[in-house]
N, C-alpha and C. Protein backbone atom coordinates (compact mmCIF):
# COMPACT_ATOMS: atom_id res chain seq x y z
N UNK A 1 113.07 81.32 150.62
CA UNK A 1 113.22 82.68 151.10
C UNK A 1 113.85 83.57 150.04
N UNK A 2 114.82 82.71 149.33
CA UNK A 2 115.15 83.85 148.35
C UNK A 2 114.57 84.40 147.12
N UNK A 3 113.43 83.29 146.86
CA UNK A 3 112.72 83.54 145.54
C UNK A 3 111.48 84.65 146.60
N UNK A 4 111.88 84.78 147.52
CA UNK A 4 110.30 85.42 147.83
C UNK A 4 110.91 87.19 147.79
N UNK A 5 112.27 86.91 148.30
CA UNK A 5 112.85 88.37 148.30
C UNK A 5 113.28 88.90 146.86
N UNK A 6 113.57 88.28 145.84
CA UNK A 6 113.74 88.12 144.64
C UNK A 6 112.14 89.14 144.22
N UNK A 7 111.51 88.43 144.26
CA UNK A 7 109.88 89.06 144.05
C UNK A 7 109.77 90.55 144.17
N UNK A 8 109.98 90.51 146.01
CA UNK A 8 110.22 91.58 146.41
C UNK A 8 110.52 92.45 146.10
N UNK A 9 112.00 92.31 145.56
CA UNK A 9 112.77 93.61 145.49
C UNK A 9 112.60 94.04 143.77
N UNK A 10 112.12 92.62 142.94
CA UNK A 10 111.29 93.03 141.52
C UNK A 10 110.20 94.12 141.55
N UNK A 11 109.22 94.13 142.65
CA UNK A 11 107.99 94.76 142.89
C UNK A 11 108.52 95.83 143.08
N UNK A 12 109.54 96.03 143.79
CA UNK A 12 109.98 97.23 144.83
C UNK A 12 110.35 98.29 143.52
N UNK A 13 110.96 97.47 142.16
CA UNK A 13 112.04 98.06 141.37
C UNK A 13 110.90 98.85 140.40
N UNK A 14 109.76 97.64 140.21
CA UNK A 14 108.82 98.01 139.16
C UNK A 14 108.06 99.22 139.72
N UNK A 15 108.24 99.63 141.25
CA UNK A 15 107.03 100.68 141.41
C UNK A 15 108.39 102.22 141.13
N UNK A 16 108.97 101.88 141.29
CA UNK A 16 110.35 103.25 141.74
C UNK A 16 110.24 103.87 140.26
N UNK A 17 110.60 102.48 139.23
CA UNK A 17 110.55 103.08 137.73
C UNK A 17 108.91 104.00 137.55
N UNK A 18 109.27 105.08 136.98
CA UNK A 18 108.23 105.71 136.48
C UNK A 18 107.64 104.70 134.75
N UNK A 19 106.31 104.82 135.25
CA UNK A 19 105.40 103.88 134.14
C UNK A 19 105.98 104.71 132.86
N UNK A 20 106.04 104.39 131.25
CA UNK A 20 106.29 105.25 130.30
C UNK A 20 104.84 104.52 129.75
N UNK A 21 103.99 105.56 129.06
CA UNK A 21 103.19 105.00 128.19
C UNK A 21 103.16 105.91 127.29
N UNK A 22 102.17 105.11 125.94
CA UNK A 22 101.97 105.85 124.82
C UNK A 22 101.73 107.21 125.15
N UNK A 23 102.23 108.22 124.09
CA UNK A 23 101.57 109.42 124.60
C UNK A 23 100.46 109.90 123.63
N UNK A 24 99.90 109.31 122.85
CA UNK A 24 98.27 109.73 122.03
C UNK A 24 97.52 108.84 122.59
N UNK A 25 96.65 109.43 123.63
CA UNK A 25 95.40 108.56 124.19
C UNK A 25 94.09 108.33 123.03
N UNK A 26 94.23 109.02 122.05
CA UNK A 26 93.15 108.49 121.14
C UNK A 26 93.33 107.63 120.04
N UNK A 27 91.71 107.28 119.57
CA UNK A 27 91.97 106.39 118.62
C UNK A 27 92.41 106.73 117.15
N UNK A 28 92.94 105.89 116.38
CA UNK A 28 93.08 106.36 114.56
C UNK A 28 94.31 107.35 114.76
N UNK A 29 95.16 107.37 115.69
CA UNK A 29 96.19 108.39 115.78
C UNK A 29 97.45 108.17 114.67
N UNK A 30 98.07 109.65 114.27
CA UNK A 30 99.11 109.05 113.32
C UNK A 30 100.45 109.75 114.17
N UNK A 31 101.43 109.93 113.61
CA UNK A 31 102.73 110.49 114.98
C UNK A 31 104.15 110.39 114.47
N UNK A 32 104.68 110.95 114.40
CA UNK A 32 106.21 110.49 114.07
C UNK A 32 106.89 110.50 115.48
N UNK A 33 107.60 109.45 115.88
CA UNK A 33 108.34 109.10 117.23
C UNK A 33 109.57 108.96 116.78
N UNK A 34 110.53 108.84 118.18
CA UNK A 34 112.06 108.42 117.49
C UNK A 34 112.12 107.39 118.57
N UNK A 35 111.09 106.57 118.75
CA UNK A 35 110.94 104.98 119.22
C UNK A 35 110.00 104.30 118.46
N UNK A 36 109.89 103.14 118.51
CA UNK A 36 108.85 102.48 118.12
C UNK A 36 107.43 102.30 118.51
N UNK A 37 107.29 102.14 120.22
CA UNK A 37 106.24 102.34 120.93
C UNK A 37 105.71 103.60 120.91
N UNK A 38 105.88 104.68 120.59
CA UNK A 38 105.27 106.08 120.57
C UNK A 38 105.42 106.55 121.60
N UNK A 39 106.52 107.02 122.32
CA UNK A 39 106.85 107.14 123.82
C UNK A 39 107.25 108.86 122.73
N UNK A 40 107.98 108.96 122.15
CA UNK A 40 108.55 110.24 122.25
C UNK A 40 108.93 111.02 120.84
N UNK A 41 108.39 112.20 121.24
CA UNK A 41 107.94 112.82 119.70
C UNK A 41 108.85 114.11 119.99
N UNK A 42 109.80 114.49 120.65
CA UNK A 42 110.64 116.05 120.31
C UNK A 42 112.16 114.85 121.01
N UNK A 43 113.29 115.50 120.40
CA UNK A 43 114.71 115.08 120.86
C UNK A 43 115.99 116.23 120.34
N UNK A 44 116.88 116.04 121.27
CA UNK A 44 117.93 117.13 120.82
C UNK A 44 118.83 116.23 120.58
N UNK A 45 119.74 116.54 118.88
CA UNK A 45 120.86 116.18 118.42
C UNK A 45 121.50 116.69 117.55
N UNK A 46 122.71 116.91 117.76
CA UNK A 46 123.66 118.09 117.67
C UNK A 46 124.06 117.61 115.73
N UNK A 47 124.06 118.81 115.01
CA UNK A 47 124.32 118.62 113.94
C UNK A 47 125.42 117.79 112.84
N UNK A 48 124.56 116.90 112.52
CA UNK A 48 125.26 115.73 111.42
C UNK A 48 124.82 114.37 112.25
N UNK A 49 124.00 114.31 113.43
CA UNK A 49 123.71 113.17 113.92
C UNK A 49 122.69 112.52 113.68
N UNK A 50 122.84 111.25 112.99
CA UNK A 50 121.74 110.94 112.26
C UNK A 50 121.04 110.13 113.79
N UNK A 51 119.53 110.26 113.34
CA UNK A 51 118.45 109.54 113.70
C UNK A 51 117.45 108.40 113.10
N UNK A 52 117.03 107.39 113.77
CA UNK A 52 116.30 106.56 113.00
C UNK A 52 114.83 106.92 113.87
N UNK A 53 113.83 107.32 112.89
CA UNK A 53 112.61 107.59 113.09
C UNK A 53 110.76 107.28 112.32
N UNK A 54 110.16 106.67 112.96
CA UNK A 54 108.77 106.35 113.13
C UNK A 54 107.98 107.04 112.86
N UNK A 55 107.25 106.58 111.38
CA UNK A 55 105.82 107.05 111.24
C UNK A 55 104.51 105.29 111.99
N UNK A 56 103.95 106.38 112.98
CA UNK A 56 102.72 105.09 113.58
C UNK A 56 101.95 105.31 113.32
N UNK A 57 100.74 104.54 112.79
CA UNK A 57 99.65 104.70 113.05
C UNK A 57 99.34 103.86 115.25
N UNK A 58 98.33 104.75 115.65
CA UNK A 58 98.71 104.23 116.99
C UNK A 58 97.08 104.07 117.10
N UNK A 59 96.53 102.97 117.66
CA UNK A 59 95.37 102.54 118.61
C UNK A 59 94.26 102.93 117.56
N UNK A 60 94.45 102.13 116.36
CA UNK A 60 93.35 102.00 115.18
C UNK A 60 92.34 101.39 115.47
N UNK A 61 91.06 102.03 115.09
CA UNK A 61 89.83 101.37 115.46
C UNK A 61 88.87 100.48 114.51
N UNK A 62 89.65 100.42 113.42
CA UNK A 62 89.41 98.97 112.22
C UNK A 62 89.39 97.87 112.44
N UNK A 63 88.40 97.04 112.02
CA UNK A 63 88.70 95.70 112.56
C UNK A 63 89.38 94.97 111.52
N UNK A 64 89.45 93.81 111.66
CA UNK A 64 89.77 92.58 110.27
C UNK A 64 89.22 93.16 109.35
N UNK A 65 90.67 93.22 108.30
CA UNK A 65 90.97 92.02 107.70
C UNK A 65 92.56 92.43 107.93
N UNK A 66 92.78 93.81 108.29
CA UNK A 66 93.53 94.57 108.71
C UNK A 66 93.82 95.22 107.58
N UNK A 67 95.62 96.14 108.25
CA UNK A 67 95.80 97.47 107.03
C UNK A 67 96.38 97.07 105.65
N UNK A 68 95.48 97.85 104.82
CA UNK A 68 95.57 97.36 103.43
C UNK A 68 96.35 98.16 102.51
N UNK A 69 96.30 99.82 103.31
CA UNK A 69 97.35 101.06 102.44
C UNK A 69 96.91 102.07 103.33
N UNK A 70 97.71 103.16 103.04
CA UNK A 70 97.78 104.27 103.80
C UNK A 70 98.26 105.71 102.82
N UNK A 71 97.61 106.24 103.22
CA UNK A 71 98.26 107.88 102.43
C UNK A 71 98.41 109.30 103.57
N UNK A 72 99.53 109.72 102.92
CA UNK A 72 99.75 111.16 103.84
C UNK A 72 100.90 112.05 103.42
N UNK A 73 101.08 112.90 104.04
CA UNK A 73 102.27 113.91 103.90
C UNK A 73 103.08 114.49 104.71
N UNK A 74 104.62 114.30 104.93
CA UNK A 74 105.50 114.85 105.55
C UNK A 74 106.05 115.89 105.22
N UNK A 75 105.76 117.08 106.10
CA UNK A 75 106.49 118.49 105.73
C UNK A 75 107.50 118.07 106.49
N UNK A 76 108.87 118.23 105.81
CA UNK A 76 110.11 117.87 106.24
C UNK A 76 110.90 119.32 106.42
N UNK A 77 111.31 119.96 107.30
CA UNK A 77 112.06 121.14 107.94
C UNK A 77 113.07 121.41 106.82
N UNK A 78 113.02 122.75 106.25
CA UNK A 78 114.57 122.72 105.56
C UNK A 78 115.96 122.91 106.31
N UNK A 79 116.15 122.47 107.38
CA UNK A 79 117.13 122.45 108.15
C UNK A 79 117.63 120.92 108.58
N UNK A 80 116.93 119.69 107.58
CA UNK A 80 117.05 118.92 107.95
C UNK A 80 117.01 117.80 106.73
N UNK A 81 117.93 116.66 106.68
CA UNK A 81 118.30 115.97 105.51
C UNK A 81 117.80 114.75 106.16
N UNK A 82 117.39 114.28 104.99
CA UNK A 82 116.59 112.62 105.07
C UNK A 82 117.45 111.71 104.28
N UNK A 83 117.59 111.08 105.21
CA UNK A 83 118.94 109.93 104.62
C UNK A 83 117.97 108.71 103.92
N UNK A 84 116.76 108.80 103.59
CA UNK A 84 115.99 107.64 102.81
C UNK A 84 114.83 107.29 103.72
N UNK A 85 113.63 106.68 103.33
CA UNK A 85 112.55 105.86 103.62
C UNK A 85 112.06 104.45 103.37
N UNK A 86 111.51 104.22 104.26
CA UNK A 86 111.69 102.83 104.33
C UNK A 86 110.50 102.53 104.55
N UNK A 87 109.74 101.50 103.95
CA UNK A 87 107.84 101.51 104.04
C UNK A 87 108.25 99.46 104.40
N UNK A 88 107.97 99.31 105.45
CA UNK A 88 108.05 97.71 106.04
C UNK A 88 107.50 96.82 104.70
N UNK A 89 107.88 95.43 104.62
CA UNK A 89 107.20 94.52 103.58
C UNK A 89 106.92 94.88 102.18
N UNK A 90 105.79 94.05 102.21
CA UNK A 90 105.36 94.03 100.43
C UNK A 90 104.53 95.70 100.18
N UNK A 91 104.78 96.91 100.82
CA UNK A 91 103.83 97.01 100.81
C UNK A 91 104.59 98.28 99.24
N UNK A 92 104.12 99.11 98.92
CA UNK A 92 104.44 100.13 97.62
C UNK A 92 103.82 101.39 97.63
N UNK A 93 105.01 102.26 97.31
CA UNK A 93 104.49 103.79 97.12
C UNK A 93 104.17 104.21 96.01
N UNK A 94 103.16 105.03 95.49
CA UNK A 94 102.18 105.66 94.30
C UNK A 94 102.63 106.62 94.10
N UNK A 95 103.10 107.26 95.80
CA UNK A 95 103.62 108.55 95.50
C UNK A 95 104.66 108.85 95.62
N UNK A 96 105.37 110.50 95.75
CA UNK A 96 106.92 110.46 95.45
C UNK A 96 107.21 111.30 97.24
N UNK A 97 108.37 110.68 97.51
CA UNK A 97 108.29 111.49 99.04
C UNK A 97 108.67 112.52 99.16
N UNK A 98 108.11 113.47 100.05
CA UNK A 98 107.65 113.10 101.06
C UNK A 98 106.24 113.14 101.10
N UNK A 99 105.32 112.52 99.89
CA UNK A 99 103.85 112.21 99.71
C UNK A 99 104.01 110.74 99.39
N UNK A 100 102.66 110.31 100.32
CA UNK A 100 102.90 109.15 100.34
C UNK A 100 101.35 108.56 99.88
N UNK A 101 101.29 107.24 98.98
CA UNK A 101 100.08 106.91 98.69
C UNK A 101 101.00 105.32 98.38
N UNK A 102 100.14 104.48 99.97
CA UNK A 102 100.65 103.54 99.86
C UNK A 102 100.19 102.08 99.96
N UNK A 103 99.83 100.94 99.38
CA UNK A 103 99.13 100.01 98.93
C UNK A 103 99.90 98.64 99.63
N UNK A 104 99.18 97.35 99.76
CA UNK A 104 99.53 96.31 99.94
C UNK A 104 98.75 95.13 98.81
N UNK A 105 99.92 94.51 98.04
CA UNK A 105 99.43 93.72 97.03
C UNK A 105 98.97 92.26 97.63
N UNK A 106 99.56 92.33 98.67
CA UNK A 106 99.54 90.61 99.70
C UNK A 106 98.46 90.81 100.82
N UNK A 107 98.90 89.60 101.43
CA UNK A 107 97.93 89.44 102.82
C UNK A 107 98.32 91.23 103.83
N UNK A 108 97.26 91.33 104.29
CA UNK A 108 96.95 93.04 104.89
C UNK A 108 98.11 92.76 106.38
N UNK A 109 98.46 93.68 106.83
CA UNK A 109 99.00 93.98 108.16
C UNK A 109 97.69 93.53 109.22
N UNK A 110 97.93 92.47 110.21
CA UNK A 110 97.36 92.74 110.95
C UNK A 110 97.04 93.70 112.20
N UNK A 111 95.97 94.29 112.53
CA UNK A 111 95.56 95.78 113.35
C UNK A 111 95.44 95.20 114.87
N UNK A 112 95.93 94.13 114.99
CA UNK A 112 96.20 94.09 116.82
C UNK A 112 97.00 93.96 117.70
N UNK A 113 97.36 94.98 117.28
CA UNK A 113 98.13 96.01 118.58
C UNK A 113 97.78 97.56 118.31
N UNK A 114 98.31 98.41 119.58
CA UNK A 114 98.12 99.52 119.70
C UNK A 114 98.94 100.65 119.25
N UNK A 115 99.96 100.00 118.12
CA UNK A 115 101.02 100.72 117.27
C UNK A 115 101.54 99.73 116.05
N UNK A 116 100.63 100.31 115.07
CA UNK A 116 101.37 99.81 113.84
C UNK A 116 102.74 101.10 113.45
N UNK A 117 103.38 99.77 112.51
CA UNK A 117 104.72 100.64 111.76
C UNK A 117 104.27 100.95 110.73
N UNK A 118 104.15 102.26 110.07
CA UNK A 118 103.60 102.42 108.74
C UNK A 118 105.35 102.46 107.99
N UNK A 119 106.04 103.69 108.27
CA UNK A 119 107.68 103.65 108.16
C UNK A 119 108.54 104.37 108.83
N UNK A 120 109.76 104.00 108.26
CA UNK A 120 110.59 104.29 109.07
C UNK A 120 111.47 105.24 108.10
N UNK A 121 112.21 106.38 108.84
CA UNK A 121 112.94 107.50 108.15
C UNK A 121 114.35 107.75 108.66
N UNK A 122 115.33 107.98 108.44
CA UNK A 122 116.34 108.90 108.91
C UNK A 122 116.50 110.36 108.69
N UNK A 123 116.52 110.60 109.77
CA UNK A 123 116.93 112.13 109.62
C UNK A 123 118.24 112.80 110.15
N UNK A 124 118.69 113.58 109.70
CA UNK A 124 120.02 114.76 109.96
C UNK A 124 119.48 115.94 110.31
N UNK A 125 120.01 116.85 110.99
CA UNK A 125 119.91 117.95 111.77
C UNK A 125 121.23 118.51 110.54
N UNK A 126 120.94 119.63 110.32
CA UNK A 126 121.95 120.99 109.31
C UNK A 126 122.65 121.48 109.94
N UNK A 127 121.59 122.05 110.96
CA UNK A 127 121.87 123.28 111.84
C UNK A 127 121.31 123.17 113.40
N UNK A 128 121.47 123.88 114.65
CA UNK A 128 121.14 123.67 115.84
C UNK A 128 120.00 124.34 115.98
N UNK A 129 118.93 124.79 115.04
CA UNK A 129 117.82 125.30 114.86
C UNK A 129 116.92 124.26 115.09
N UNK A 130 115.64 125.09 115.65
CA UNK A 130 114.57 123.95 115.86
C UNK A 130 114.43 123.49 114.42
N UNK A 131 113.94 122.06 114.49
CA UNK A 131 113.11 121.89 112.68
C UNK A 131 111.72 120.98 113.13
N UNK A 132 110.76 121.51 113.02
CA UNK A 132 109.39 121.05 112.73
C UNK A 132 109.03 120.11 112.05
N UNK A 133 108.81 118.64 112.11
CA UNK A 133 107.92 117.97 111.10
C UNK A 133 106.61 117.81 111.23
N UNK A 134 105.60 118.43 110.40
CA UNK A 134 104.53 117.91 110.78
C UNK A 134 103.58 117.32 109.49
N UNK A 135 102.63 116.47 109.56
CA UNK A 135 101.56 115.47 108.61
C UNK A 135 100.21 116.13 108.47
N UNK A 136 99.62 115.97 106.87
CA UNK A 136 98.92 116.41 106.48
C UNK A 136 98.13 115.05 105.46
N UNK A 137 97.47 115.61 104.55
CA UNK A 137 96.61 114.32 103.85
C UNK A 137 97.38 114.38 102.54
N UNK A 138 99.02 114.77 102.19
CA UNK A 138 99.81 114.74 101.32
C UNK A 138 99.07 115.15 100.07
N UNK A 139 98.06 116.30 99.97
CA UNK A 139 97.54 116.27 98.27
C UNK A 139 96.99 115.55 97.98
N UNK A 140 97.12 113.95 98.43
CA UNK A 140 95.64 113.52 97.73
C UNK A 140 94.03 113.93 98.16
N UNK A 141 93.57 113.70 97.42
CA UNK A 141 91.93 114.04 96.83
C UNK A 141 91.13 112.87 98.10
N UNK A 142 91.12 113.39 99.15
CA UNK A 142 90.24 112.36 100.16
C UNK A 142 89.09 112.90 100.30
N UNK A 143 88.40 112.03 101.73
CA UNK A 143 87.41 111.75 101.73
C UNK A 143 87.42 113.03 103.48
N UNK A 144 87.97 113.21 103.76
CA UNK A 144 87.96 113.81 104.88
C UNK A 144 89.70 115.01 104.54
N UNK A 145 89.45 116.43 104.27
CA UNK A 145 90.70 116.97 103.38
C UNK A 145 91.63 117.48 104.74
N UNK A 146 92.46 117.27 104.03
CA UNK A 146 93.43 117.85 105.25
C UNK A 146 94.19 116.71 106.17
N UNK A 147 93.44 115.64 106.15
CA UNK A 147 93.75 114.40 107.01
C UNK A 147 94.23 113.27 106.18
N UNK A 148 95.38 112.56 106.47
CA UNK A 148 96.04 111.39 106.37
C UNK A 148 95.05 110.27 106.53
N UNK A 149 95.09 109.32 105.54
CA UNK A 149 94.09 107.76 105.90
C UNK A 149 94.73 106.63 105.95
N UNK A 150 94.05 105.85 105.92
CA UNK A 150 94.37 104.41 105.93
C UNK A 150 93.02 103.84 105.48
N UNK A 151 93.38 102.54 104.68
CA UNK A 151 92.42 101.54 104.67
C UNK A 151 92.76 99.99 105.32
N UNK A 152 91.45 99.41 104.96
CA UNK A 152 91.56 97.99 105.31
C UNK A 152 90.73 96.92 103.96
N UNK A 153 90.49 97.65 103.32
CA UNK A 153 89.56 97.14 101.54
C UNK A 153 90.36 97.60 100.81
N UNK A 154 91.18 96.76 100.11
CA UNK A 154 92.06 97.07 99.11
C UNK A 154 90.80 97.42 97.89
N UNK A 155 89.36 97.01 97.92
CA UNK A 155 88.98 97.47 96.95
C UNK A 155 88.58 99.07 96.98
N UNK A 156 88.38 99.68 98.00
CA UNK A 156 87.50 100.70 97.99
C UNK A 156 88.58 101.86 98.54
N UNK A 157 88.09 103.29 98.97
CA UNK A 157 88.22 104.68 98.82
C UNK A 157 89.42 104.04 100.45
N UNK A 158 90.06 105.09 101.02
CA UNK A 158 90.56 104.87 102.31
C UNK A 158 89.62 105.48 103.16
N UNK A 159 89.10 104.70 104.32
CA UNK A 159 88.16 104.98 104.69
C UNK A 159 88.38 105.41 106.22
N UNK A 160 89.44 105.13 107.15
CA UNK A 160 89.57 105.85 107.73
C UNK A 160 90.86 106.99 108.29
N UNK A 161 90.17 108.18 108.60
CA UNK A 161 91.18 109.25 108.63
C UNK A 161 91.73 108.71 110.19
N UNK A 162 93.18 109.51 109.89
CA UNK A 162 93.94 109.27 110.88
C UNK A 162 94.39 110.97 111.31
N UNK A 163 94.54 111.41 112.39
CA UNK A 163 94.54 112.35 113.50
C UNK A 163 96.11 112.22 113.19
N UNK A 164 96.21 113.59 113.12
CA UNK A 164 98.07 113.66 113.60
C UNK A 164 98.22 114.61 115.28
N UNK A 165 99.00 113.49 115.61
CA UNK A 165 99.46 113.99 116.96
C UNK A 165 100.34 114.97 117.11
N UNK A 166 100.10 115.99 117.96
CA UNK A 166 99.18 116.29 119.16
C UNK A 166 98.09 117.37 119.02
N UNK A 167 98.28 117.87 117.88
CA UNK A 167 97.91 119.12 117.61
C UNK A 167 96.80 119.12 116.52
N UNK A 168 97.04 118.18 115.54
CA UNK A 168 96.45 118.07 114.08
C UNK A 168 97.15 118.11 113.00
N UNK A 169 96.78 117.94 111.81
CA UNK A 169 97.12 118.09 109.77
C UNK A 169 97.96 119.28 110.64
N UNK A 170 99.22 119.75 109.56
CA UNK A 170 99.96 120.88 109.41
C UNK A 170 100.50 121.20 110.70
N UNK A 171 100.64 121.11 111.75
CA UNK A 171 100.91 121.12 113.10
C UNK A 171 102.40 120.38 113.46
N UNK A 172 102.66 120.83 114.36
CA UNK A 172 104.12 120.16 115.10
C UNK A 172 103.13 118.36 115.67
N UNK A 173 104.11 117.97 114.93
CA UNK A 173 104.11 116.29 115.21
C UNK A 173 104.99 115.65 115.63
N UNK A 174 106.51 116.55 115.38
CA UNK A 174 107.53 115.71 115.84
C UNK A 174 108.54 116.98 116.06
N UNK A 175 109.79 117.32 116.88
CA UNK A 175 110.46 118.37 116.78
C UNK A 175 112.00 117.49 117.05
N UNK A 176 112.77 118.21 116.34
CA UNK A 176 114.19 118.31 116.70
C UNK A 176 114.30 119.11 117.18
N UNK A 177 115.47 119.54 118.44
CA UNK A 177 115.78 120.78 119.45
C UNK A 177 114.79 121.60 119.64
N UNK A 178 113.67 120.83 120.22
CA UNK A 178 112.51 121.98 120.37
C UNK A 178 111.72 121.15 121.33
N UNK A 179 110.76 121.52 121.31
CA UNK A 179 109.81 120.88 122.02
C UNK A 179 108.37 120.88 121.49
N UNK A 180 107.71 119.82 121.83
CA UNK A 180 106.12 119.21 121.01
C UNK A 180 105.22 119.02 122.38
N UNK A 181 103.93 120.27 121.79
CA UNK A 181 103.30 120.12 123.61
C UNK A 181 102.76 118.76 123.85
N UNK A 182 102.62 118.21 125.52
CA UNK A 182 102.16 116.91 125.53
C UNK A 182 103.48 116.21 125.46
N UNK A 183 104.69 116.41 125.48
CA UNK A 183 105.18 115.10 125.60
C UNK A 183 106.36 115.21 126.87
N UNK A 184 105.44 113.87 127.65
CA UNK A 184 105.65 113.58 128.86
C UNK A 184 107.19 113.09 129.23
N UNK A 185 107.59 112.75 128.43
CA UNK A 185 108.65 111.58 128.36
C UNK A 185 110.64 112.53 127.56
N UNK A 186 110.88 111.88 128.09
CA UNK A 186 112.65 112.36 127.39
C UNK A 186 113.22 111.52 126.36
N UNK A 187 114.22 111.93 125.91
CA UNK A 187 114.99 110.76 124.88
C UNK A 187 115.91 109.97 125.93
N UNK A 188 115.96 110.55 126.83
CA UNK A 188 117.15 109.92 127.81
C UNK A 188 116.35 108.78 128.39
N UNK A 189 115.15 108.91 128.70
CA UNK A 189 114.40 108.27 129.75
C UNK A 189 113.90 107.13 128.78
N UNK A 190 113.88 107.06 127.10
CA UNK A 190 113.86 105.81 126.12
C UNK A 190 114.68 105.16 126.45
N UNK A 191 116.06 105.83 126.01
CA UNK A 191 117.32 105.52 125.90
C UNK A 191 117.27 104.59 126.84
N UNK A 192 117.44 104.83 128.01
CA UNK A 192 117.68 103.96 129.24
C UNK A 192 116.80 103.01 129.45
N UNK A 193 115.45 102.95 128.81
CA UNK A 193 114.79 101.60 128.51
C UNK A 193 115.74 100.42 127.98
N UNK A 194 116.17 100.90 127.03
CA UNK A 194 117.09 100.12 125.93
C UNK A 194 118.57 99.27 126.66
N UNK A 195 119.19 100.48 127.42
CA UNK A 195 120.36 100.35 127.62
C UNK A 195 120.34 99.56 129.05
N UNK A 196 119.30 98.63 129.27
CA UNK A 196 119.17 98.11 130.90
C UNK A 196 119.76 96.54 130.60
């Protein structure tokens, strides 16, 4: 009887919580979040508070052999200080940040799941002003202009473009003290993922 009420009151708990899901329903998406899962792209924090924050590629439509490099560009707010970047593993930057042209000399990232980590950033707030980040195809010379890529052939061109969320290239992708249209979700309502 008690494992059945146990169940129960699990079911009962799982329907009350509101579902959180990704918020870019498409494919080849790119995004800066201040989670890992891509739950949440605008947050308010009061000046000198640092943040740890997510560049994704989210719900790539490449198959094997997986990701081999990636290129793009972060317009970074002048109201806002970057405490360093951080690109996961073996992988290496070409370019200087916040342009990024970035390669894997080893075995590729595998592409299955629905959120790769391309990197990770810190940021500072200056001032209580909104600050805007948004992604572009960083200056390099692509194949589709304006748009951020990725490959999976370390021999060849990057072949597919990646979409910046929600808007597009040059667009609000991520906001401090502001808000980014489309996003469903709070920092509080992460937070409390975490803190259960």
């Amino acid at each position: 009887m008690k494992r059945v009420s146990s169940c129960v009151f699990m079911a009962l708990f799982l329907l009350a919580v509101p579902a959180l899901s990704q918020i870019d329903p498409d494919p080849d998406g790119v995004g800066i979040y201040a989670d890992i899962d891509g739950l949440v792209n605008s947050v308010s924090l009061e000046v000198g508070e640092p943040l740890e924050v997510y560049l994704l590629l989210t719900r790539p439509s490449a198959e094997e052999p997986g990701l081999k490099g990636w290129q793009c560009g972060i317009e970074v707010p002048d109201n806002v200080s970057i405490w360093g970047w951080s690109i996961p593993g073996t992988f290496m930057n070409a370019g200087s940040p916040p342009s990024f042209a970035v390669g894997r000399g080893s075995d590729p990232t595998p592409l299955d799941s629905d959120v790769i980590l391309l990197m990770t950033f810190i940021l500072v707030p200056l001032n209580n002003s909104e600050a805007v980040f948004s992604i572009n195809d960083g200056g390099w010379i692509t194949p589709y202009p304006g748009l951020p890529l990725y490959a999976t052939d370390p021999g060849s061109i990057f072949q597919y473009a990646m979409h910046p969320y929600p808007d597009g290239a040059g667009e609000k992708s991520f906001v401090v003290n502001g808000s980014v249209p489309n996003d469903p979700h709070t920092w509080g309502e992460v937070k409390a993922l975490y803190n259960e």
